[in-house]
PDB file of N, CA and C in Angstrom:
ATOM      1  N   UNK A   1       2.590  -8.533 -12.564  1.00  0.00           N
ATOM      2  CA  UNK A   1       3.366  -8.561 -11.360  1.00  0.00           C
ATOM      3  C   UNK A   1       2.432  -8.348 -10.168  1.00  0.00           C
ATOM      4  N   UNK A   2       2.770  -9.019  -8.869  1.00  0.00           N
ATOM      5  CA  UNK A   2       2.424  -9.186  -7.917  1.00  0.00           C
ATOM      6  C   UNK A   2       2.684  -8.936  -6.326  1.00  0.00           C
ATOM      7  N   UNK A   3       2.572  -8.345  -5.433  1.00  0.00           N
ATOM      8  CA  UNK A   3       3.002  -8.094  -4.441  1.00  0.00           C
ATOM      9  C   UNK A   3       1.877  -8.414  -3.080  1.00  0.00           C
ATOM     10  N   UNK A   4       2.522  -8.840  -2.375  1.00  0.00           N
ATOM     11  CA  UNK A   4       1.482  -8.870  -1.164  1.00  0.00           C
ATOM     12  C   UNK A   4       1.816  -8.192   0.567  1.00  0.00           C
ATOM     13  N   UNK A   5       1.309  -7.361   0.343  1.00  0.00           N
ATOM     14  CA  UNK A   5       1.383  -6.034   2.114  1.00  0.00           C
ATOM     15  C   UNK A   5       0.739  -6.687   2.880  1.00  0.00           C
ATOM     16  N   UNK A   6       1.560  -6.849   4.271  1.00  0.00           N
ATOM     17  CA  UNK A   6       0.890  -6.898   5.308  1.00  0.00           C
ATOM     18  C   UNK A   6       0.862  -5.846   6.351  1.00  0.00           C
ATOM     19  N   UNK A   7      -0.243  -5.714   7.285  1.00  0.00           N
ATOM     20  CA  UNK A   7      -0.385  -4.629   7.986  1.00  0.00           C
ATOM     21  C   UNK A   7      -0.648  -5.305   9.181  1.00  0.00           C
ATOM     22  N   UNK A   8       0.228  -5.037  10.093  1.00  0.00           N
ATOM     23  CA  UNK A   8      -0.210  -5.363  11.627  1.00  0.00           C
ATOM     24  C   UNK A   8      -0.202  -4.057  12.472  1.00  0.00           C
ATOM     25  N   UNK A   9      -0.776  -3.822  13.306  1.00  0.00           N
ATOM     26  CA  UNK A   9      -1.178  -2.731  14.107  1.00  0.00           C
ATOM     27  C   UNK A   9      -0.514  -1.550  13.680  1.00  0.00           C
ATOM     28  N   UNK A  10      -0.667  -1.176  11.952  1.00  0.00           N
ATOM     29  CA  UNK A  10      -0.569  -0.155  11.212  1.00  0.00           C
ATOM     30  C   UNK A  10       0.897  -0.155  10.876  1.00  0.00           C
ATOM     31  N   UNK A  11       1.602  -1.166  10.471  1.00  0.00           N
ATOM     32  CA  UNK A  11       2.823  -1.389  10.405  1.00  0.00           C
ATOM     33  C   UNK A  11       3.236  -1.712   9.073  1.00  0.00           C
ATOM     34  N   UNK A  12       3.553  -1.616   8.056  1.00  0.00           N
ATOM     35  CA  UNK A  12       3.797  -2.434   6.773  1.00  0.00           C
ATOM     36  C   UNK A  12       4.709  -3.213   6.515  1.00  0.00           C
ATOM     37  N   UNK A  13       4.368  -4.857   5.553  1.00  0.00           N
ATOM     38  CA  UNK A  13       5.423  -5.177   5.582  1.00  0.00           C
ATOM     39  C   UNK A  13       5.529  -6.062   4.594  1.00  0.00           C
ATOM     40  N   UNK A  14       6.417  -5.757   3.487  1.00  0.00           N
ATOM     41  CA  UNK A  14       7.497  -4.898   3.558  1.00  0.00           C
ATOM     42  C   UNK A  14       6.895  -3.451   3.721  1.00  0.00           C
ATOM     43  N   UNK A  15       8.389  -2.559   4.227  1.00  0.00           N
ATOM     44  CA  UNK A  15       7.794  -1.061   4.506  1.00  0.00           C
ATOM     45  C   UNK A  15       8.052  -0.680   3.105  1.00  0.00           C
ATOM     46  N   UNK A  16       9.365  -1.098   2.150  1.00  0.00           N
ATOM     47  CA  UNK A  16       9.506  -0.732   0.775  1.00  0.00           C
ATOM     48  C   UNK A  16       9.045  -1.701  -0.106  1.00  0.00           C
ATOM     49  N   UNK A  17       8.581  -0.956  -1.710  1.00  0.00           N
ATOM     50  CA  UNK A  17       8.397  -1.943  -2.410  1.00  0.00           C
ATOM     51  C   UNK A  17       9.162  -1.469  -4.146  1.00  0.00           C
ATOM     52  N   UNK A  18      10.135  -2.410  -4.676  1.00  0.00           N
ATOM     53  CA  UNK A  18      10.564  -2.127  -5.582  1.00  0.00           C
ATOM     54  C   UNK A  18      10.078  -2.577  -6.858  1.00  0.00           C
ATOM     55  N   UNK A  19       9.300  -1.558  -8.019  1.00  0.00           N
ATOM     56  CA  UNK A  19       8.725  -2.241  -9.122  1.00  0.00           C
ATOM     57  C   UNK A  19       9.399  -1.559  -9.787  1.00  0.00           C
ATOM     58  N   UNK A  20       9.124  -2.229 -10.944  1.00  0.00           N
ATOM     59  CA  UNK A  20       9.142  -1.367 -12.234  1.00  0.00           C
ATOM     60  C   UNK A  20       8.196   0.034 -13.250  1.00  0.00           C
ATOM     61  N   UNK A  21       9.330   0.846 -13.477  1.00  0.00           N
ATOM     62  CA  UNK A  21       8.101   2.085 -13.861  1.00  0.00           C
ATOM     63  C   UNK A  21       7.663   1.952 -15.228  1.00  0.00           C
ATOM     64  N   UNK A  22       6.776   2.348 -15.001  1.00  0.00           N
ATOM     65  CA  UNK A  22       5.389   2.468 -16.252  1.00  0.00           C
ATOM     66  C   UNK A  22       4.846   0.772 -16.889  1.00  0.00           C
ATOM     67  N   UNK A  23       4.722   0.444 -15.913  1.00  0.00           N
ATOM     68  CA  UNK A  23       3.752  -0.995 -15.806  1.00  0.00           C
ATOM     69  C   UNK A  23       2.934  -1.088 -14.685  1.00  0.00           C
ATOM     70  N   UNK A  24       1.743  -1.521 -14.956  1.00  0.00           N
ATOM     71  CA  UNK A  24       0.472  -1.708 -13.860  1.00  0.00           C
ATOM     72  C   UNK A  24       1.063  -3.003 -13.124  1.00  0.00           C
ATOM     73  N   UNK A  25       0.653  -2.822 -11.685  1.00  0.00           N
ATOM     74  CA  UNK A  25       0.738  -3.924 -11.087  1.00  0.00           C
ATOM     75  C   UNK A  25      -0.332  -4.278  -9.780  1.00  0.00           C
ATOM     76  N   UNK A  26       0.185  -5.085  -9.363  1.00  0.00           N
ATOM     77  CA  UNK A  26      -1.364  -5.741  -8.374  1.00  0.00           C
ATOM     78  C   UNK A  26      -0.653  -5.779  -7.193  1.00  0.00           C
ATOM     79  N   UNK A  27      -1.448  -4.960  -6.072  1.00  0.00           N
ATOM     80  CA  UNK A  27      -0.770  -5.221  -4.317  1.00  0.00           C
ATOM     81  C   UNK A  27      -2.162  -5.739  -3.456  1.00  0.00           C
ATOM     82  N   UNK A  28      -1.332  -7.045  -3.110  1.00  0.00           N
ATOM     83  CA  UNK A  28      -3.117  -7.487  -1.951  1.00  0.00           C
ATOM     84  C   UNK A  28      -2.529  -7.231  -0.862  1.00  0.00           C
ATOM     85  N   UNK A  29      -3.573  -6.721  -0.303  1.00  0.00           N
ATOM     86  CA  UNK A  29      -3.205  -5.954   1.561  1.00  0.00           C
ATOM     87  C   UNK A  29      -3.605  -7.141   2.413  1.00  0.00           C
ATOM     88  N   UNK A  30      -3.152  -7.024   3.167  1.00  0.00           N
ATOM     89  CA  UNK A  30      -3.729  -8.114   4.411  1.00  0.00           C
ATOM     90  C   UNK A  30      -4.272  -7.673   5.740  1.00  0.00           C
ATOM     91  N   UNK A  31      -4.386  -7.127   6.259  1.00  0.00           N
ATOM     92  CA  UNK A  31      -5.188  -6.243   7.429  1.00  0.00           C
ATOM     93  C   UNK A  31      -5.391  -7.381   8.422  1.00  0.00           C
ATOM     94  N   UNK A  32      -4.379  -7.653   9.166  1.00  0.00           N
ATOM     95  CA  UNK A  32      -4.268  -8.713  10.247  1.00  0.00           C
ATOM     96  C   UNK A  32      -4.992  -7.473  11.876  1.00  0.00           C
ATOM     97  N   UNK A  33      -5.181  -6.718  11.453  1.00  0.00           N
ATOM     98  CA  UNK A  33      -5.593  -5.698  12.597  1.00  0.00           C
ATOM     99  C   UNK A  33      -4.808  -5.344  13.705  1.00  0.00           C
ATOM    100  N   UNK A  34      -5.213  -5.120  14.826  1.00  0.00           N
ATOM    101  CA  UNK A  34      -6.621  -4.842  15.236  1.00  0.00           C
ATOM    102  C   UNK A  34      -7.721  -4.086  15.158  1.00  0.00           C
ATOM    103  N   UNK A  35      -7.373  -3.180  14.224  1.00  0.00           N
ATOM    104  CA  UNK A  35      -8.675  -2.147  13.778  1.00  0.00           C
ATOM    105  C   UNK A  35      -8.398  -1.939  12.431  1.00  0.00           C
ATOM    106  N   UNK A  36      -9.030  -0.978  11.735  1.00  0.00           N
ATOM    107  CA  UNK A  36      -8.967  -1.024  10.408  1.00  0.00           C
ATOM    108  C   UNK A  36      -7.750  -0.022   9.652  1.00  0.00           C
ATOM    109  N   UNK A  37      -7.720  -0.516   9.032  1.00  0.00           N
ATOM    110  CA  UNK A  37      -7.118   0.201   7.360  1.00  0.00           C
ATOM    111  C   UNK A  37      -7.492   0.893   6.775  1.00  0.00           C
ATOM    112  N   UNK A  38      -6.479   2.041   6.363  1.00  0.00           N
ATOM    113  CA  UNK A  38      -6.966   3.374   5.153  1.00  0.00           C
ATOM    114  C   UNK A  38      -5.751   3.572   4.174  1.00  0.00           C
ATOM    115  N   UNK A  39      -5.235   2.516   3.078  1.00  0.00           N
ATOM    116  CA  UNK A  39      -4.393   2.887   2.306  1.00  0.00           C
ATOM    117  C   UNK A  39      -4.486   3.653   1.390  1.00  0.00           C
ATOM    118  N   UNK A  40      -3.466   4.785   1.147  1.00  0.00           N
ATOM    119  CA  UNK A  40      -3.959   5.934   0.514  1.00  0.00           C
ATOM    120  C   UNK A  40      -2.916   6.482   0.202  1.00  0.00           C
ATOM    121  N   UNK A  41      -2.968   7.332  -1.291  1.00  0.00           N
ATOM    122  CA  UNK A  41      -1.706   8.017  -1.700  1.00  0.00           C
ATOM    123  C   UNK A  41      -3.151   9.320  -2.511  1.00  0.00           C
ATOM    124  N   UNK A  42      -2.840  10.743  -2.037  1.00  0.00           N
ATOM    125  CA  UNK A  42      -3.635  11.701  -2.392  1.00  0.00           C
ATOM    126  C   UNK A  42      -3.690  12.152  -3.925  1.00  0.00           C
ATOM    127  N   UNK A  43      -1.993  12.207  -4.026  1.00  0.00           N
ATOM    128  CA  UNK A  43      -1.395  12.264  -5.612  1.00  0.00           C
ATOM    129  C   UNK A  43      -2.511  11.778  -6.534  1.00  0.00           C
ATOM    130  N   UNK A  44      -2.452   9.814  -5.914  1.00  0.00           N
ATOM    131  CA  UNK A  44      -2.618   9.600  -7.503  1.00  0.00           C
ATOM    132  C   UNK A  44      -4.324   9.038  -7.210  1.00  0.00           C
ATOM    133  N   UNK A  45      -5.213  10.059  -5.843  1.00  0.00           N
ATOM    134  CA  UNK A  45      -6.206   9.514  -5.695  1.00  0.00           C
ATOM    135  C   UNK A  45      -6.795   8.121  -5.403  1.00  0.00           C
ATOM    136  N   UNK A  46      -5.753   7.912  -4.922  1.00  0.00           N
ATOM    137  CA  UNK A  46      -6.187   5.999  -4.636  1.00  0.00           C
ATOM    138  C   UNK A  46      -6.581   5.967  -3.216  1.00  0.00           C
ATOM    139  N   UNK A  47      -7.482   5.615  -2.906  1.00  0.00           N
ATOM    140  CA  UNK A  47      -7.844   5.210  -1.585  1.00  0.00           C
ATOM    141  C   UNK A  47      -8.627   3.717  -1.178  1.00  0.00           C
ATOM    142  N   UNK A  48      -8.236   2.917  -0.146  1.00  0.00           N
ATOM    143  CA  UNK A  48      -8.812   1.453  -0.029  1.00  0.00           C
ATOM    144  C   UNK A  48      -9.145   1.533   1.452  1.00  0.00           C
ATOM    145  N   UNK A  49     -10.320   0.966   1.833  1.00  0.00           N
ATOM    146  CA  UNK A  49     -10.543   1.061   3.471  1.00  0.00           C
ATOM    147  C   UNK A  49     -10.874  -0.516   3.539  1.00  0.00           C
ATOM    148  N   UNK A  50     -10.009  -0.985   4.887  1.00  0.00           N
ATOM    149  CA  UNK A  50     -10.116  -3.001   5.229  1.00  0.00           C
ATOM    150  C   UNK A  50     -10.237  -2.976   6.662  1.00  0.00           C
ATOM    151  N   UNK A  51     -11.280  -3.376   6.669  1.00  0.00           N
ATOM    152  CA  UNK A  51     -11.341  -3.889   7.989  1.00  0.00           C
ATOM    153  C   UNK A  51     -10.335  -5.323   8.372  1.00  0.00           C
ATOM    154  N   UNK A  52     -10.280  -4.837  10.024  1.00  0.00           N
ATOM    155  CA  UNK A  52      -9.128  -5.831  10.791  1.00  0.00           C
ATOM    156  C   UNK A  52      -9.959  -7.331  10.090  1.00  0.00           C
ATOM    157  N   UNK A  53      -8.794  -7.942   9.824  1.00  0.00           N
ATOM    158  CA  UNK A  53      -8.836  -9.373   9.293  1.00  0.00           C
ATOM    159  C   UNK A  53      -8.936  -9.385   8.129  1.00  0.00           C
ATOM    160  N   UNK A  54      -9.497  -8.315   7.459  1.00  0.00           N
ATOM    161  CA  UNK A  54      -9.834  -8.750   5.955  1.00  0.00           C
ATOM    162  C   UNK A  54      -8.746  -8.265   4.681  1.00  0.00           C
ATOM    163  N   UNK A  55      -8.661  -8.754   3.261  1.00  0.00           N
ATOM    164  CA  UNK A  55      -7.847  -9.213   2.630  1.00  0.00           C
ATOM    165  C   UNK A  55      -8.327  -8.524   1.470  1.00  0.00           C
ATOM    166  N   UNK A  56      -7.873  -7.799   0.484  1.00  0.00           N
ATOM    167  CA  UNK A  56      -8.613  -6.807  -0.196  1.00  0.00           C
ATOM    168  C   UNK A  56      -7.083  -7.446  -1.918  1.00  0.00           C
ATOM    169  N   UNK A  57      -7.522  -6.601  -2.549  1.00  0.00           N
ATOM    170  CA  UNK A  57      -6.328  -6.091  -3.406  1.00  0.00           C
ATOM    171  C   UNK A  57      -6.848  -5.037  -4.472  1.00  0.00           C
ATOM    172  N   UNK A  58      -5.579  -4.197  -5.056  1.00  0.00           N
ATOM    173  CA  UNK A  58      -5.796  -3.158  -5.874  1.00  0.00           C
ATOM    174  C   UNK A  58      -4.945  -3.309  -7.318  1.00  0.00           C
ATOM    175  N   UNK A  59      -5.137  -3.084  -8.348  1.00  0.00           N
ATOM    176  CA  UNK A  59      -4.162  -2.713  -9.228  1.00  0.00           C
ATOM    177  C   UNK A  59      -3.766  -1.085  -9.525  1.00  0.00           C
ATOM    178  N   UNK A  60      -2.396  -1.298  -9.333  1.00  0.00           N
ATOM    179  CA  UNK A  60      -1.844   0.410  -9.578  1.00  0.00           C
ATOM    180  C   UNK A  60      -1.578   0.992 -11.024  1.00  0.00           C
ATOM    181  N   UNK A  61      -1.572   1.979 -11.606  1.00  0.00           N
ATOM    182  CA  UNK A  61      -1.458   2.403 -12.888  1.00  0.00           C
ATOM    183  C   UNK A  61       0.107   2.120 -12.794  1.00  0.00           C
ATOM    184  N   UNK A  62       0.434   2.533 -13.958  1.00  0.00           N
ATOM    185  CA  UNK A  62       2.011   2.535 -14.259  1.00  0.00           C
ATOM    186  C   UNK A  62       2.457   3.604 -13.424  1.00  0.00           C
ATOM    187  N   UNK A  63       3.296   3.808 -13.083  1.00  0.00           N
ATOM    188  CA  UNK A  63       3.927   4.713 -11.938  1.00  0.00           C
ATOM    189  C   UNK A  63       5.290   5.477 -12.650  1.00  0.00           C
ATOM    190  N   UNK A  64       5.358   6.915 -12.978  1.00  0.00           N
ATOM    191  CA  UNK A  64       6.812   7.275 -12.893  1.00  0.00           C
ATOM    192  C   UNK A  64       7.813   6.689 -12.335  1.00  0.00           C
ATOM    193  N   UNK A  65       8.913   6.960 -13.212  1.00  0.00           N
ATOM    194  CA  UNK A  65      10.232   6.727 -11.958  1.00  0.00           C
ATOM    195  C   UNK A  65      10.278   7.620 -11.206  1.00  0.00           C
ATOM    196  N   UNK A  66      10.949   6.840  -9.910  1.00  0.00           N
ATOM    197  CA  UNK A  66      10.849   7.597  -8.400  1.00  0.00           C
ATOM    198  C   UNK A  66      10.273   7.425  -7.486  1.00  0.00           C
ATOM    199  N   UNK A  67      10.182   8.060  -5.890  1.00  0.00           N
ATOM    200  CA  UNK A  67       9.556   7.082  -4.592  1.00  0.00           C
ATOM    201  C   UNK A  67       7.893   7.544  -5.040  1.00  0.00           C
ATOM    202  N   UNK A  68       7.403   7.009  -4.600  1.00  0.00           N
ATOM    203  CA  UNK A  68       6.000   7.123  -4.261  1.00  0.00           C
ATOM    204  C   UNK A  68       5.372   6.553  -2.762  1.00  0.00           C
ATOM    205  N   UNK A  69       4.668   7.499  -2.394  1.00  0.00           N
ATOM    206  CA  UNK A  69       4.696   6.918  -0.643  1.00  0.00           C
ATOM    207  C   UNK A  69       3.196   6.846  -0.432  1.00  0.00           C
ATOM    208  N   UNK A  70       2.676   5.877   0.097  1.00  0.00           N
ATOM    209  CA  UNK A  70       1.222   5.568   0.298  1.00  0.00           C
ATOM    210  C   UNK A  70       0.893   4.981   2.013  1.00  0.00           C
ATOM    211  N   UNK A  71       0.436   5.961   2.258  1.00  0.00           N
ATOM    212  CA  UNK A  71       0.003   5.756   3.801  1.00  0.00           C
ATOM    213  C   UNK A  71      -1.071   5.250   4.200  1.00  0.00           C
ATOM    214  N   UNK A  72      -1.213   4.764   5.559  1.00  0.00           N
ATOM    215  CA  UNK A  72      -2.457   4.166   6.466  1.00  0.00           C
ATOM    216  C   UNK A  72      -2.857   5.016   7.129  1.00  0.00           C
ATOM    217  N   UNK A  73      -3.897   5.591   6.458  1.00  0.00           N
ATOM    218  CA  UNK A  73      -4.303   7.383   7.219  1.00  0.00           C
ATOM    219  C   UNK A  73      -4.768   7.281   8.788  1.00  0.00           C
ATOM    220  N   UNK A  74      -5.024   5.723   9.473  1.00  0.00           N
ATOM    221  CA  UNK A  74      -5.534   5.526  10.613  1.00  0.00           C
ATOM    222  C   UNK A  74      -4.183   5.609  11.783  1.00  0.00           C
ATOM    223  N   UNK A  75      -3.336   5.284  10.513  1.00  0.00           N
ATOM    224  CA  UNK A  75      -1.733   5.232  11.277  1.00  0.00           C
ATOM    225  C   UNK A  75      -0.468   6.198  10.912  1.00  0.00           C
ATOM    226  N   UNK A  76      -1.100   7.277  10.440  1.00  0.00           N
ATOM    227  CA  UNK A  76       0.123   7.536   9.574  1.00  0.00           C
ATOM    228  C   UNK A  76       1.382   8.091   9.710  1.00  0.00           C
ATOM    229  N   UNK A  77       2.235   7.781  11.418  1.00  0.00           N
ATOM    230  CA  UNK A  77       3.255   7.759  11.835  1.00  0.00           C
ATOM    231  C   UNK A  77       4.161   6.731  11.513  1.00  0.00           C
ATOM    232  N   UNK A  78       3.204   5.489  11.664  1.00  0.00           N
ATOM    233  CA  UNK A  78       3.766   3.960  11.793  1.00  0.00           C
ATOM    234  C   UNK A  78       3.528   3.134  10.175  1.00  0.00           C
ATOM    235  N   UNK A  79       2.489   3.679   9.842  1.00  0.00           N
ATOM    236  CA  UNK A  79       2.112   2.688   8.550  1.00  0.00           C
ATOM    237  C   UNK A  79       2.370   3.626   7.404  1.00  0.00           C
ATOM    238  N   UNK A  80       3.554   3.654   6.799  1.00  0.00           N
ATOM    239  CA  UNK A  80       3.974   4.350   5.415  1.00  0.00           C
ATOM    240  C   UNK A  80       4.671   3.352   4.489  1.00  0.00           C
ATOM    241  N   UNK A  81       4.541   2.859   3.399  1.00  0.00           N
ATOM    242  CA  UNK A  81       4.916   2.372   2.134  1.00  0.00           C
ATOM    243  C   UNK A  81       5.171   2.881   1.329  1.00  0.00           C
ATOM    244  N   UNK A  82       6.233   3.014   0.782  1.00  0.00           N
ATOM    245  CA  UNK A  82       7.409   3.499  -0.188  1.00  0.00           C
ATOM    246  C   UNK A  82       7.402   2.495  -1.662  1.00  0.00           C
ATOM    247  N   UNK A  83       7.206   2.668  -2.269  1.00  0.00           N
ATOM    248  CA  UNK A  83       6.806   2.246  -3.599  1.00  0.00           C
ATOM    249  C   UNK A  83       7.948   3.073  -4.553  1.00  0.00           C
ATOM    250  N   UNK A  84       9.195   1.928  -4.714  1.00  0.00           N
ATOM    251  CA  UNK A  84       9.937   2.922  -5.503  1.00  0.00           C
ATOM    252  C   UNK A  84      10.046   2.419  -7.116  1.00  0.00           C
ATOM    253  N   UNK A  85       9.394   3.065  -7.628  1.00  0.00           N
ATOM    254  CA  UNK A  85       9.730   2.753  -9.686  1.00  0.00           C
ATOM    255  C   UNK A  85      10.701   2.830 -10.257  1.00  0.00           C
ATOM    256  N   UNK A  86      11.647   1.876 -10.954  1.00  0.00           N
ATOM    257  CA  UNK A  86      12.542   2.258 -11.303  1.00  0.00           C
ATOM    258  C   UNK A  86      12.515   1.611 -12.761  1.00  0.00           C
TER     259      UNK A  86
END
């Protein structure tokens, strides 16, 4: 499974994302800018840094059921993603 985030001036989008729990899956970021990217969830130690324009992707472990929230530490009023497992 596959998903693709976009980020505009620390914005996500989609802001939610609904998978399934306890399966790995793949999210490519898009970092349309204007400055850079810090996606990050502390929990499960994941951290990705993208510079404005550039196009990255990660695969996530299987995830419990339940929200999981992964922020843009450059933004992290405006840029939060909700990752819910069900």
């Amino acid at each position: 499974m596959s998903y693709v985030i976009e980020v505009t001036d620390g914005v996500f989008a989609p802001k939610r994302l609904d998978v399934p729990a306890q399966m790995r899956f793949k999210i490519e970021l898009v970092n349309h800018g204007p400055g850079p990217l810090e996606f990050e969830n502390d929990e499960m130690n994941i951290e990705k840094v993208l510079g404005a324009g550039a196009r990255s992707f990660l695969v996530l472990p299987p995830l419990a059921p339940g929200k999981h929230e992964f922020v843009d530490e450059f933004n992290p009023v405006t840029g939060v993603l909700e990752i819910h497992a069900r």
